[in-house]
C-alpha atoms as a PDB file:
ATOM      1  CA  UNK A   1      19.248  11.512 -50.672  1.00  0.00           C
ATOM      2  CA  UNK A   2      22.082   9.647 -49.533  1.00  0.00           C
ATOM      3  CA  UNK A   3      23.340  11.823 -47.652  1.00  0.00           C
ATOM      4  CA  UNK A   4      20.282  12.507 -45.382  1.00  0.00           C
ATOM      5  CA  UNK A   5      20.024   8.460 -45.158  1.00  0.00           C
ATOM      6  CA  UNK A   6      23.349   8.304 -43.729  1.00  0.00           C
ATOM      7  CA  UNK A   7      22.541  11.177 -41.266  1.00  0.00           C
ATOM      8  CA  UNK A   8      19.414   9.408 -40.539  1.00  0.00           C
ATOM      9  CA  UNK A   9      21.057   5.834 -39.667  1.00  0.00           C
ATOM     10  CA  UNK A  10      23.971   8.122 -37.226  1.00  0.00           C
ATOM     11  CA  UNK A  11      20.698   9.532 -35.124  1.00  0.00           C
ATOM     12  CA  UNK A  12      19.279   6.461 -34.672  1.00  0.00           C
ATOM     13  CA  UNK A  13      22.445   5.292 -33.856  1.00  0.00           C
ATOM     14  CA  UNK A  14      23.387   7.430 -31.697  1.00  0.00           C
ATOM     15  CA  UNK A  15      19.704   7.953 -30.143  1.00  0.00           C
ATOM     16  CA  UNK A  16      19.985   3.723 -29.505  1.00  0.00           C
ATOM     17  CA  UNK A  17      23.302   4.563 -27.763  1.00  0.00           C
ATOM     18  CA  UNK A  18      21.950   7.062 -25.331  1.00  0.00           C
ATOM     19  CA  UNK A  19      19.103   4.977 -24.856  1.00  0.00           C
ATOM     20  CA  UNK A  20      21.361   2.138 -23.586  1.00  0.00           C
ATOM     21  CA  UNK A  21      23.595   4.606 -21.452  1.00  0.00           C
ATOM     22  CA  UNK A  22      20.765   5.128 -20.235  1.00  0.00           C
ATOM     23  CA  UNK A  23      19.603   1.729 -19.265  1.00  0.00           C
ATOM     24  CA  UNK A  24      22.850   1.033 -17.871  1.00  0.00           C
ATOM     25  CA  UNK A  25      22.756   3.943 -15.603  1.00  0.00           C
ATOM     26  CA  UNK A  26      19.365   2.854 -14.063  1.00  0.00           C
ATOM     27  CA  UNK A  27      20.935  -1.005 -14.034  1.00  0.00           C
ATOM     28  CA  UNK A  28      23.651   0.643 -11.678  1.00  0.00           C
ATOM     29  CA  UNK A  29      21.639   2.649  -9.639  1.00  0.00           C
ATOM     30  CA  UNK A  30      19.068   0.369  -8.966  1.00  0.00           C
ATOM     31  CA  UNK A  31      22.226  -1.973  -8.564  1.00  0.00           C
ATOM     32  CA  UNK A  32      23.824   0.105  -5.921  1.00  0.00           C
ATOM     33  CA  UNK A  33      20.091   0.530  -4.191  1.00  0.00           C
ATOM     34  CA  UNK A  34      19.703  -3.112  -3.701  1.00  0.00           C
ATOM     35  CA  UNK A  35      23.276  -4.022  -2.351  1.00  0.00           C
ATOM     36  CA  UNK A  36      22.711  -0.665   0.287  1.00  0.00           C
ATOM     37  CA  UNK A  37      19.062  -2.167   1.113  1.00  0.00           C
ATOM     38  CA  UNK A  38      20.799  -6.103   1.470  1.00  0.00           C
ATOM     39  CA  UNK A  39      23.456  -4.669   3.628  1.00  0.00           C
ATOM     40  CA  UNK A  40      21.273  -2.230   5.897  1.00  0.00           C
ATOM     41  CA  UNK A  41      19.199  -5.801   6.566  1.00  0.00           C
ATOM     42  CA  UNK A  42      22.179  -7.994   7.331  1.00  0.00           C
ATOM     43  CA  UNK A  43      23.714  -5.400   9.227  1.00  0.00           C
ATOM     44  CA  UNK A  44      20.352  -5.156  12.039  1.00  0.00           C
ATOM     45  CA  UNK A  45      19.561  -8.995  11.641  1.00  0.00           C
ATOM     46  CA  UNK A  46      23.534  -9.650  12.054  1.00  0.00           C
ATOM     47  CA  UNK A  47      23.416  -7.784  15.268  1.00  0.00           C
ATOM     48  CA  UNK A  48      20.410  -9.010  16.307  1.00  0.00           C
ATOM     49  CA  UNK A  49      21.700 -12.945  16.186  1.00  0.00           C
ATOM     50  CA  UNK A  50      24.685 -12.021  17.792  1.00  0.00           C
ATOM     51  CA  UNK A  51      22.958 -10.052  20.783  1.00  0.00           C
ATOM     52  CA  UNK A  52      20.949 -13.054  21.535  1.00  0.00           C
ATOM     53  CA  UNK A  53      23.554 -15.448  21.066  1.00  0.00           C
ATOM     54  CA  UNK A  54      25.948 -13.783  23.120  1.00  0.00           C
ATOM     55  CA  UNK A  55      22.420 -13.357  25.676  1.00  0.00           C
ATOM     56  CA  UNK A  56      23.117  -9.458  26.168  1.00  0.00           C
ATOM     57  CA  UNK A  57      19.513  -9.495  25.116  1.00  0.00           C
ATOM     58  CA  UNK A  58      16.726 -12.054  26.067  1.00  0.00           C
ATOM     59  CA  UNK A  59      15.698 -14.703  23.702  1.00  0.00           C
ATOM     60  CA  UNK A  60      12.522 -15.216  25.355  1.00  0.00           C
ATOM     61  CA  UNK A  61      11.241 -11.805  24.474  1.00  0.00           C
ATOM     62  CA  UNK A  62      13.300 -10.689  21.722  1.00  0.00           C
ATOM     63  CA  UNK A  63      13.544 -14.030  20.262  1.00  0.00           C
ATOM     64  CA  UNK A  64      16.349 -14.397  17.271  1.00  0.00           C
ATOM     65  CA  UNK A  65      16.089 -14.153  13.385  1.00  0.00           C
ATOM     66  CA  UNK A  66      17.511 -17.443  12.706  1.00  0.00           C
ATOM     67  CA  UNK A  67      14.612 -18.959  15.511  1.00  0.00           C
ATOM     68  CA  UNK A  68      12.231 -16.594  13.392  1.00  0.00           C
ATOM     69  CA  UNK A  69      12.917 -18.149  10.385  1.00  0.00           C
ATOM     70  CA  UNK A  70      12.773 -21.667  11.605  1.00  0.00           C
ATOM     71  CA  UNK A  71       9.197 -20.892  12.612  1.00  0.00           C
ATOM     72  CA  UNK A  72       7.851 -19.460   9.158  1.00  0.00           C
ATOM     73  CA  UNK A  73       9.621 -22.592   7.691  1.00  0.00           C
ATOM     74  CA  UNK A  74       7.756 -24.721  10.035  1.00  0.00           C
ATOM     75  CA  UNK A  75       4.447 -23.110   9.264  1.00  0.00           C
ATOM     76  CA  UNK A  76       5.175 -23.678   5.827  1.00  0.00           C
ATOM     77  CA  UNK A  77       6.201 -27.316   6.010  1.00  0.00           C
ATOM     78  CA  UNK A  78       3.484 -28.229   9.169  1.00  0.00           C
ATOM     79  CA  UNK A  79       1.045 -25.782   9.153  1.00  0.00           C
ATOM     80  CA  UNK A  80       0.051 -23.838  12.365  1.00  0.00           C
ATOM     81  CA  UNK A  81      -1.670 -25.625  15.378  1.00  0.00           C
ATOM     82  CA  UNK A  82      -4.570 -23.538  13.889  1.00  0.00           C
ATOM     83  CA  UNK A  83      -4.137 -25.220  10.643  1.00  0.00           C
ATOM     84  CA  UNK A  84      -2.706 -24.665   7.672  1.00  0.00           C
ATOM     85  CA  UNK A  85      -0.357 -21.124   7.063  1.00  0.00           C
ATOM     86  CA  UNK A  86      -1.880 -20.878   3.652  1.00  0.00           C
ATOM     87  CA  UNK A  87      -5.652 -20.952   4.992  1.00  0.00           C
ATOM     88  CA  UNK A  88      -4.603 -17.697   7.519  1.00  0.00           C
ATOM     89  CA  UNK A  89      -2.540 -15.722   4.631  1.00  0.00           C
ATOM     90  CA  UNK A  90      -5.629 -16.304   2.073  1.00  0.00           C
ATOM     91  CA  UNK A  91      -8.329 -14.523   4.953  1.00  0.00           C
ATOM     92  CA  UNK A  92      -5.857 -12.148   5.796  1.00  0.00           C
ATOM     93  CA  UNK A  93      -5.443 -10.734   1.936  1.00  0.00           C
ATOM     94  CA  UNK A  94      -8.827 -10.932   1.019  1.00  0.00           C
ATOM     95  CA  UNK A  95      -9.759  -9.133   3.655  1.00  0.00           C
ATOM     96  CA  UNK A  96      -7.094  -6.636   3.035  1.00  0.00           C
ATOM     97  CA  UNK A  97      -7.764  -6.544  -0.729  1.00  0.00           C
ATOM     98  CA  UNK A  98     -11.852  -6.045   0.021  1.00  0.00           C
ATOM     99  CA  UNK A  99     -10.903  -3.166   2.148  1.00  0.00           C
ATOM    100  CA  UNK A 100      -8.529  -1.522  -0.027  1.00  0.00           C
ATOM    101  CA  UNK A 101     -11.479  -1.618  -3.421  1.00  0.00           C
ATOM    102  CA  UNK A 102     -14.025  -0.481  -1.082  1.00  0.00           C
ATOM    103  CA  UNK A 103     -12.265   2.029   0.618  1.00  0.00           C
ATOM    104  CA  UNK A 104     -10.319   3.764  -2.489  1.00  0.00           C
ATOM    105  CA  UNK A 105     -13.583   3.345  -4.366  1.00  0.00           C
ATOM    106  CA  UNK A 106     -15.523   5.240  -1.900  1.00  0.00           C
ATOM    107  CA  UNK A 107     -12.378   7.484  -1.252  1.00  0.00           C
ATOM    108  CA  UNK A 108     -12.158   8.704  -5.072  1.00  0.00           C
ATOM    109  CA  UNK A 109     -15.876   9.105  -5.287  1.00  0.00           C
ATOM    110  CA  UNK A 110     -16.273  10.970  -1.776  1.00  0.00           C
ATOM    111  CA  UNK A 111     -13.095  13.322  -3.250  1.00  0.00           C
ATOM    112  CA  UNK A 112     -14.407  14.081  -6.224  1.00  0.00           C
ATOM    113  CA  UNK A 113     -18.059  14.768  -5.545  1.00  0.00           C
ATOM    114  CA  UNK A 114     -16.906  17.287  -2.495  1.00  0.00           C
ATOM    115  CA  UNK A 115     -13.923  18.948  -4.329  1.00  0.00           C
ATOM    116  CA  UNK A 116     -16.776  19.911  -7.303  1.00  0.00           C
ATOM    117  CA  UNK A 117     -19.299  21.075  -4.933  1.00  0.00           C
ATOM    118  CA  UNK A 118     -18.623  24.011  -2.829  1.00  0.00           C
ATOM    119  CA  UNK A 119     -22.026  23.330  -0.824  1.00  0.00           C
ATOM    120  CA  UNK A 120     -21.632  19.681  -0.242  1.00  0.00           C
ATOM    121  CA  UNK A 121     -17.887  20.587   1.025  1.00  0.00           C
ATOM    122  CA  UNK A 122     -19.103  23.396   3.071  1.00  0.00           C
ATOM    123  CA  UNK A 123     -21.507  21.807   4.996  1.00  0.00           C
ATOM    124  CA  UNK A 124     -20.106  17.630   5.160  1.00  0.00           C
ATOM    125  CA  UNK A 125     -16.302  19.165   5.750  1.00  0.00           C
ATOM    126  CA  UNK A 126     -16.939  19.423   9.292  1.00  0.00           C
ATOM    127  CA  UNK A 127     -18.016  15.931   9.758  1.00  0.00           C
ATOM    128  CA  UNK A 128     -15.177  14.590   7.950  1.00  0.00           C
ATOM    129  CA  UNK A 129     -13.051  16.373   9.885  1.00  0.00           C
ATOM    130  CA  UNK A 130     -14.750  15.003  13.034  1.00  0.00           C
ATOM    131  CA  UNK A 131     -14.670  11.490  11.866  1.00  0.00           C
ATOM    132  CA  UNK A 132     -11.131  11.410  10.588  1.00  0.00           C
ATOM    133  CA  UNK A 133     -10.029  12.493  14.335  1.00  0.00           C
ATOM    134  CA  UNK A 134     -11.523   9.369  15.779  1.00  0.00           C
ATOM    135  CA  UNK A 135      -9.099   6.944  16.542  1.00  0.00           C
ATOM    136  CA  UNK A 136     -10.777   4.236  14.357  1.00  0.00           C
ATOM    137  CA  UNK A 137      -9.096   1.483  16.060  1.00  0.00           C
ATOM    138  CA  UNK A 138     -11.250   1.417  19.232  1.00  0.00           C
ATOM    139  CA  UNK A 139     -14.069   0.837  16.413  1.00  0.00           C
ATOM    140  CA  UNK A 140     -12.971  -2.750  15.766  1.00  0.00           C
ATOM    141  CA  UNK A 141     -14.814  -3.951  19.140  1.00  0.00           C
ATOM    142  CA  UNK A 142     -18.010  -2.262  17.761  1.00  0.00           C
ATOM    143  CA  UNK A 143     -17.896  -3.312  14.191  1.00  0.00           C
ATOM    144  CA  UNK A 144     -17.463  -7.133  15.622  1.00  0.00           C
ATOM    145  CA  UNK A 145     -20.413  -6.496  18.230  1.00  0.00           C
ATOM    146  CA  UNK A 146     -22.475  -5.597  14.755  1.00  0.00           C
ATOM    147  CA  UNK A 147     -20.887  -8.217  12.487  1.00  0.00           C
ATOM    148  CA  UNK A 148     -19.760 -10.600  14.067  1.00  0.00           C
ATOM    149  CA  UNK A 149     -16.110 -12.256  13.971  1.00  0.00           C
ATOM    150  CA  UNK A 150     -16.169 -13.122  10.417  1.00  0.00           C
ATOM    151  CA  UNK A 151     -14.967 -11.031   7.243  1.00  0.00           C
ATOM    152  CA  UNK A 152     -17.578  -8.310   7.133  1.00  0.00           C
ATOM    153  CA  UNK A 153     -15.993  -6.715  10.663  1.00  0.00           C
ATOM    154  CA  UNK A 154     -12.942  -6.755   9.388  1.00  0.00           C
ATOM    155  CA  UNK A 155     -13.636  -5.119   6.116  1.00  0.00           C
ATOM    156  CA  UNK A 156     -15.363  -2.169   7.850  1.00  0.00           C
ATOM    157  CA  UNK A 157     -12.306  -1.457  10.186  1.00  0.00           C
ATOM    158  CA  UNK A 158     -10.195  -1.514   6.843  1.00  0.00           C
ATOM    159  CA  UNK A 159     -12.495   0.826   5.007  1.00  0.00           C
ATOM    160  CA  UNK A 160     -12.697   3.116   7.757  1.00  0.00           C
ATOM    161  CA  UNK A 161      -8.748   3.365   7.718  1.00  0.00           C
ATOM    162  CA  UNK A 162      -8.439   3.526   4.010  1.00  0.00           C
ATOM    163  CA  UNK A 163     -11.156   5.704   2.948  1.00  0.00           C
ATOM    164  CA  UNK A 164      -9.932   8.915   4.279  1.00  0.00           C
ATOM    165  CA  UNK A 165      -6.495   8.365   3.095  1.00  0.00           C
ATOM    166  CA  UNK A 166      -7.736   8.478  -0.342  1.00  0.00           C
ATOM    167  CA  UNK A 167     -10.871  10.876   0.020  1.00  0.00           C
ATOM    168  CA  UNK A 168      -8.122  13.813   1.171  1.00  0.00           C
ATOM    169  CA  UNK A 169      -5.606  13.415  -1.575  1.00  0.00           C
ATOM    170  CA  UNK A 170      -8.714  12.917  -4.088  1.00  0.00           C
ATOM    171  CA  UNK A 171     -10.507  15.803  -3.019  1.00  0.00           C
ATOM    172  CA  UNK A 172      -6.979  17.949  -3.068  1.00  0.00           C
ATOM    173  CA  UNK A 173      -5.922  16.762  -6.451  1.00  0.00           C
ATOM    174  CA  UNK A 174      -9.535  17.692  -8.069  1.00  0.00           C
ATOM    175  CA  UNK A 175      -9.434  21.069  -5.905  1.00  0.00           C
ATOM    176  CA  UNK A 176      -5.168  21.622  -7.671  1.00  0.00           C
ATOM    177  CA  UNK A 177      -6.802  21.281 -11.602  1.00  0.00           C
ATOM    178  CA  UNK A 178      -5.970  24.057 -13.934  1.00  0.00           C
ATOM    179  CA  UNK A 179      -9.271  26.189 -13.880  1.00  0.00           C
ATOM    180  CA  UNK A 180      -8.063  27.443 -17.321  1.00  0.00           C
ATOM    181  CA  UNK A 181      -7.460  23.954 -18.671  1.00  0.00           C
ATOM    182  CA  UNK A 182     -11.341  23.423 -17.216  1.00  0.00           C
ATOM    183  CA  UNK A 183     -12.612  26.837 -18.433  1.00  0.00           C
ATOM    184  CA  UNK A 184     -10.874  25.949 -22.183  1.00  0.00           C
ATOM    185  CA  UNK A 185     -12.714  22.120 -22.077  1.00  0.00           C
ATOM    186  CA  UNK A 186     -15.835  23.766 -21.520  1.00  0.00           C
ATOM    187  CA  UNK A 187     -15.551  26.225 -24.416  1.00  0.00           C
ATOM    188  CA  UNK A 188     -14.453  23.375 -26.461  1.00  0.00           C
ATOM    189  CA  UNK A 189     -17.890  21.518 -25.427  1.00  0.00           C
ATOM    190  CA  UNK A 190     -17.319  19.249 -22.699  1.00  0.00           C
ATOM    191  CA  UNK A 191     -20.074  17.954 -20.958  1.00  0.00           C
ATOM    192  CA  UNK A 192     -19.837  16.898 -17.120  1.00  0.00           C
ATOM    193  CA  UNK A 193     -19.030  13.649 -17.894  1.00  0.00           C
ATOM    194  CA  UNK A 194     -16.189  14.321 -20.619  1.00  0.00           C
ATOM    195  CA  UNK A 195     -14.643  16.948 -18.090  1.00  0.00           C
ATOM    196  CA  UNK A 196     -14.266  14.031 -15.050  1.00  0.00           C
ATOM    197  CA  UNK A 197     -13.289  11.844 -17.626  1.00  0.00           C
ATOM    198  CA  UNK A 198     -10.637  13.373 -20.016  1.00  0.00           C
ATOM    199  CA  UNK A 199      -9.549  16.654 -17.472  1.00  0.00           C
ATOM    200  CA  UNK A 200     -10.159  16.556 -13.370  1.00  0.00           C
ATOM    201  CA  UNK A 201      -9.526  12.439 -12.855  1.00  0.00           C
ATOM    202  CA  UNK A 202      -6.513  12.633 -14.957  1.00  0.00           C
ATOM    203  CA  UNK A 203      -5.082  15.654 -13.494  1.00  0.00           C
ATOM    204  CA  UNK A 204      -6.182  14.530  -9.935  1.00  0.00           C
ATOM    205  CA  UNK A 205      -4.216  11.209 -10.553  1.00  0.00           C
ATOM    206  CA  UNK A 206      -1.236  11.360  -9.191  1.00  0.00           C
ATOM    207  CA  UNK A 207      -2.478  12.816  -5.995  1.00  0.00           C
ATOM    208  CA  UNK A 208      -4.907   9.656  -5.953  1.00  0.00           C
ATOM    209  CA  UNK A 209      -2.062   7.243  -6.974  1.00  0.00           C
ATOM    210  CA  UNK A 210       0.204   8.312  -4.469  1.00  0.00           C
ATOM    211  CA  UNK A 211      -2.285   7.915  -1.594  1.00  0.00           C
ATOM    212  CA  UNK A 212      -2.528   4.031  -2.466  1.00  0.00           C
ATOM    213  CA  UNK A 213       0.921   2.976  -1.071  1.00  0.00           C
ATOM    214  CA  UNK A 214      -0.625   3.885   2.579  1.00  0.00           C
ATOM    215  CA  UNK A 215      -3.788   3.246   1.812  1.00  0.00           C
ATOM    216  CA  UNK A 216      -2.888  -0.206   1.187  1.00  0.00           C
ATOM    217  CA  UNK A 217      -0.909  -0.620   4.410  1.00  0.00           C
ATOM    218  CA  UNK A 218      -3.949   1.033   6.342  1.00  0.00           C
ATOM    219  CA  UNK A 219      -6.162  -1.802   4.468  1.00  0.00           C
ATOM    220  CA  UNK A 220      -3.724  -4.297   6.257  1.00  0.00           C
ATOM    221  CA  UNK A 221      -3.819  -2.586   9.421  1.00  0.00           C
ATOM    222  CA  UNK A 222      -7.412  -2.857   9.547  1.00  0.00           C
ATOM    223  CA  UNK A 223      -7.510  -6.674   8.674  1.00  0.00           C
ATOM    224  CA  UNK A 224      -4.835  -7.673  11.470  1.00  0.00           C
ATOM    225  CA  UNK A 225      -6.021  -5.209  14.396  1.00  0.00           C
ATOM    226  CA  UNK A 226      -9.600  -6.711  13.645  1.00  0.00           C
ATOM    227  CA  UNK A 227      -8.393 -10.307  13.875  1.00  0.00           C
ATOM    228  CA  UNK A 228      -5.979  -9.569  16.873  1.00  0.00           C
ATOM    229  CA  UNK A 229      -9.437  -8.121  18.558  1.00  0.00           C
ATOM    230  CA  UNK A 230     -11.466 -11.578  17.793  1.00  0.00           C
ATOM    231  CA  UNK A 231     -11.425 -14.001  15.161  1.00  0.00           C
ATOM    232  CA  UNK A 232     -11.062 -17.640  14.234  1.00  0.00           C
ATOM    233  CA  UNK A 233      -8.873 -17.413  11.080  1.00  0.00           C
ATOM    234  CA  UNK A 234      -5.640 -14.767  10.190  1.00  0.00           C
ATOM    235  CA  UNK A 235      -2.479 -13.553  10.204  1.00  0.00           C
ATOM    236  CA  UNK A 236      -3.354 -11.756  13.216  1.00  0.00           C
ATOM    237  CA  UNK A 237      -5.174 -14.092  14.681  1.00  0.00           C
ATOM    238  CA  UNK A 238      -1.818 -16.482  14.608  1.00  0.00           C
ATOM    239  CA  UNK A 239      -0.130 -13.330  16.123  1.00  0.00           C
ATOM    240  CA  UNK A 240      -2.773 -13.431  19.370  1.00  0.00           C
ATOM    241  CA  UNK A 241      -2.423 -16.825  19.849  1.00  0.00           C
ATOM    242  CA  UNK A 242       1.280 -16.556  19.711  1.00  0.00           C
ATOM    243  CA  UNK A 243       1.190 -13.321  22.269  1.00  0.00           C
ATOM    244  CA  UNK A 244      -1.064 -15.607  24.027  1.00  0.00           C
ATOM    245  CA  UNK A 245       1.062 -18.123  24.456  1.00  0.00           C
ATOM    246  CA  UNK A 246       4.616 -16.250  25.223  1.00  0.00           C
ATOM    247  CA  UNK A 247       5.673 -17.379  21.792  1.00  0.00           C
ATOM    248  CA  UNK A 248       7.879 -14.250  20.708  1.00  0.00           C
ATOM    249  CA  UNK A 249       9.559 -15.855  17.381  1.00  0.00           C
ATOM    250  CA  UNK A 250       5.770 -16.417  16.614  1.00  0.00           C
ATOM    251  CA  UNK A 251       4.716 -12.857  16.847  1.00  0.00           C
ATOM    252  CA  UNK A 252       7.731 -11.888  15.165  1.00  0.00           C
ATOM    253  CA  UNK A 253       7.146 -14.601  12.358  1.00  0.00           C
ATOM    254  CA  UNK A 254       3.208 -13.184  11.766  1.00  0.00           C
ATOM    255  CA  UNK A 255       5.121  -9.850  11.678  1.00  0.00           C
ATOM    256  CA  UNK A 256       7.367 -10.833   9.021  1.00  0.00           C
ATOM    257  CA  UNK A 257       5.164 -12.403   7.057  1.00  0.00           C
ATOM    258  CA  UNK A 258       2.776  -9.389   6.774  1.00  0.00           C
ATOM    259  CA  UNK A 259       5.866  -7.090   5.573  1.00  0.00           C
ATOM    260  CA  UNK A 260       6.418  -9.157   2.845  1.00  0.00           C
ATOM    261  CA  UNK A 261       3.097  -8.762   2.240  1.00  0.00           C
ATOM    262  CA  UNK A 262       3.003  -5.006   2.326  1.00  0.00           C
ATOM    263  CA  UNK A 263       5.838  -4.997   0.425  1.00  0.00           C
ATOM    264  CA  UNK A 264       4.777  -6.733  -2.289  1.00  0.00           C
ATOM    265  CA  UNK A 265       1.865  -4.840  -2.577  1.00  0.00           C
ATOM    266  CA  UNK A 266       3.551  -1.540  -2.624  1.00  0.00           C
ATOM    267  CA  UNK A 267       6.019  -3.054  -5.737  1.00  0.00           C
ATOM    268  CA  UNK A 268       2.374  -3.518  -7.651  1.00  0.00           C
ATOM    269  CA  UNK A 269       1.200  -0.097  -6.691  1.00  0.00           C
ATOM    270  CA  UNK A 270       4.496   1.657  -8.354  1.00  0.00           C
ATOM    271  CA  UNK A 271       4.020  -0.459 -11.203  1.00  0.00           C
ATOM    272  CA  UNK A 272       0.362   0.733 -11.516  1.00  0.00           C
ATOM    273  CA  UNK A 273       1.684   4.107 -10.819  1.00  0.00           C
ATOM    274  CA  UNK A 274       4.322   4.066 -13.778  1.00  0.00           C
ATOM    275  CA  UNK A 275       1.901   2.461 -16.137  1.00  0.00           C
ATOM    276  CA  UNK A 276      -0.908   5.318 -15.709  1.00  0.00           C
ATOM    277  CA  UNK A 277       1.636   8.649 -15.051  1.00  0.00           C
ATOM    278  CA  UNK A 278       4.459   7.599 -16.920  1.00  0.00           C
ATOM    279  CA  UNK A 279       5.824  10.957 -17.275  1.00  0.00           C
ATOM    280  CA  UNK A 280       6.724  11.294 -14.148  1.00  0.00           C
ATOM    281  CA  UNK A 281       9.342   8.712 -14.580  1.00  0.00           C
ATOM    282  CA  UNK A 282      10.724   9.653 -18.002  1.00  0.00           C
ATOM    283  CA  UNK A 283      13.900  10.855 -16.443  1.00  0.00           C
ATOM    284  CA  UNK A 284      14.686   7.330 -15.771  1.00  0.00           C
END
């Protein structure tokens, strides 16, 4: 007995050692990642400064980083003449955040009821097809014709752009699941609502997950290119009335601010993604 205690404590022992090798070796690499990222970003806004400064390129339409950032700071600190920054972000992101729900909602559903029904897929493929072709853009002007130039426009330009995003990777991931693993639920009982639940969704997950990093940016796409069109309130509208009025570091502040954005929102999606397919990441 004490003999097999002692070997006991020296696995766990040694299994908490290679556990923090291995947390150490993801510390570095993620280390190394984010000086590389830092440097790549200093590097092109380093070179940008010093091209304008040194006026091989134009200020007035390139503009400068350092002008840039004076201009986020000052619609942080004054607001915009438009109002306040905060006002603009907060239409902007609900708008974006409307579109995304609807659209991956719709998306998942429209994949899923299509990639189980050979007739439905037969005969609505087509359309799809047809309506993921149009440029969906030049449907902005429409959608504010019916809607007007409040949210709802804006929401149906997103949807438009983030629906078929998701419906193709949905409908491929429930198309990819095991037909054995199907074939041996059904033996086991399953109804149709136990097989979506416990065997196609998850399977079809990560094909859905990994649609929602661009689906999100296609959400924003939709909000900004419908308030660039007509609106009274937005990131994008700040970014017309900047255009509007020649004000480059303007345009490239709206810009800037709508990265960080999109960035931030594609941090949350890999989060979401590592919290519902974790085995995908257990080599890390």
């Amino acid at each position: 007995m004490h003999t097999q205690s002692v070997i006991s404590k020296n696995t766990k022992e040694e299994i908490s050692s290679r556990k923090r090798e291995l947390r150490k070796k993801v510390l570095k690499i993620r280390t190394r990642n984010l000086a590389l990222q830092i440097l790549v970003a200093i590097v092109i806004f380093g070179l940008w400064e010093f091209l304008a400064d040194q006026q091989i390129i134009d200020k007035f339409f390139f503009s400068s980083p350092s002008a840039v950032f004076m201009h986020i700071v000052e619609w942080f600190t004054e607001g915009t003449s438009q109002g306040p920054l905060y006002i603009h972000f907060i239409v902007t992101f609900e708008e974006t955040i409307l579109s995304f729900i609807i659209g991956v909602s719709l998306g998942v559903l429209g994949g899923y009821v299509l990639g189980r029904n050979e007739l439905l897929s037969a005969v609505l493929g087509p359309y799809i097809q047809m309506l993921n072709a149009l440029p969906r853009v030049v449907l902005a002007p429409i959608f504010i014709l019916w809607l007007g130039l409040g949210m709802p426009s804006k929401v149906a330009l997103g949807v438009t752009l983030t629906f078929f995003v998701v419906f193709f990777n949905a409908f491929q991931g429930v198309r990819e699941v095991d037909k054995n693993l199907v074939n041996n639920a059904r033996l086991l009982g399953a109804n149709k609502r136990q097989l979506a639940r416990h065997v196609i969704i998850p399977s079809a997950l990560t094909w859905i997950l990994s649609s929602l990093h661009s689906s999100f940016g296609f959400a924003l796409v939709g909000a900004v290119v419908g308030e660039f069109i007509g609106a009274t309130k937005g990131l994008g509208f700040l970014i017309s009335q900047a255009q509007g009025a020649f004000d480059t570091a303007g345009v490239f502040a709206g810009m800037v601010l709508l990265s960080i954005t999109a960035l931030g929102a594609n941090w949350a999606v890999s989060k979401l993604e590592k919290r519902f397919i974790a085995w995908r990441y257990v080599r890390q």
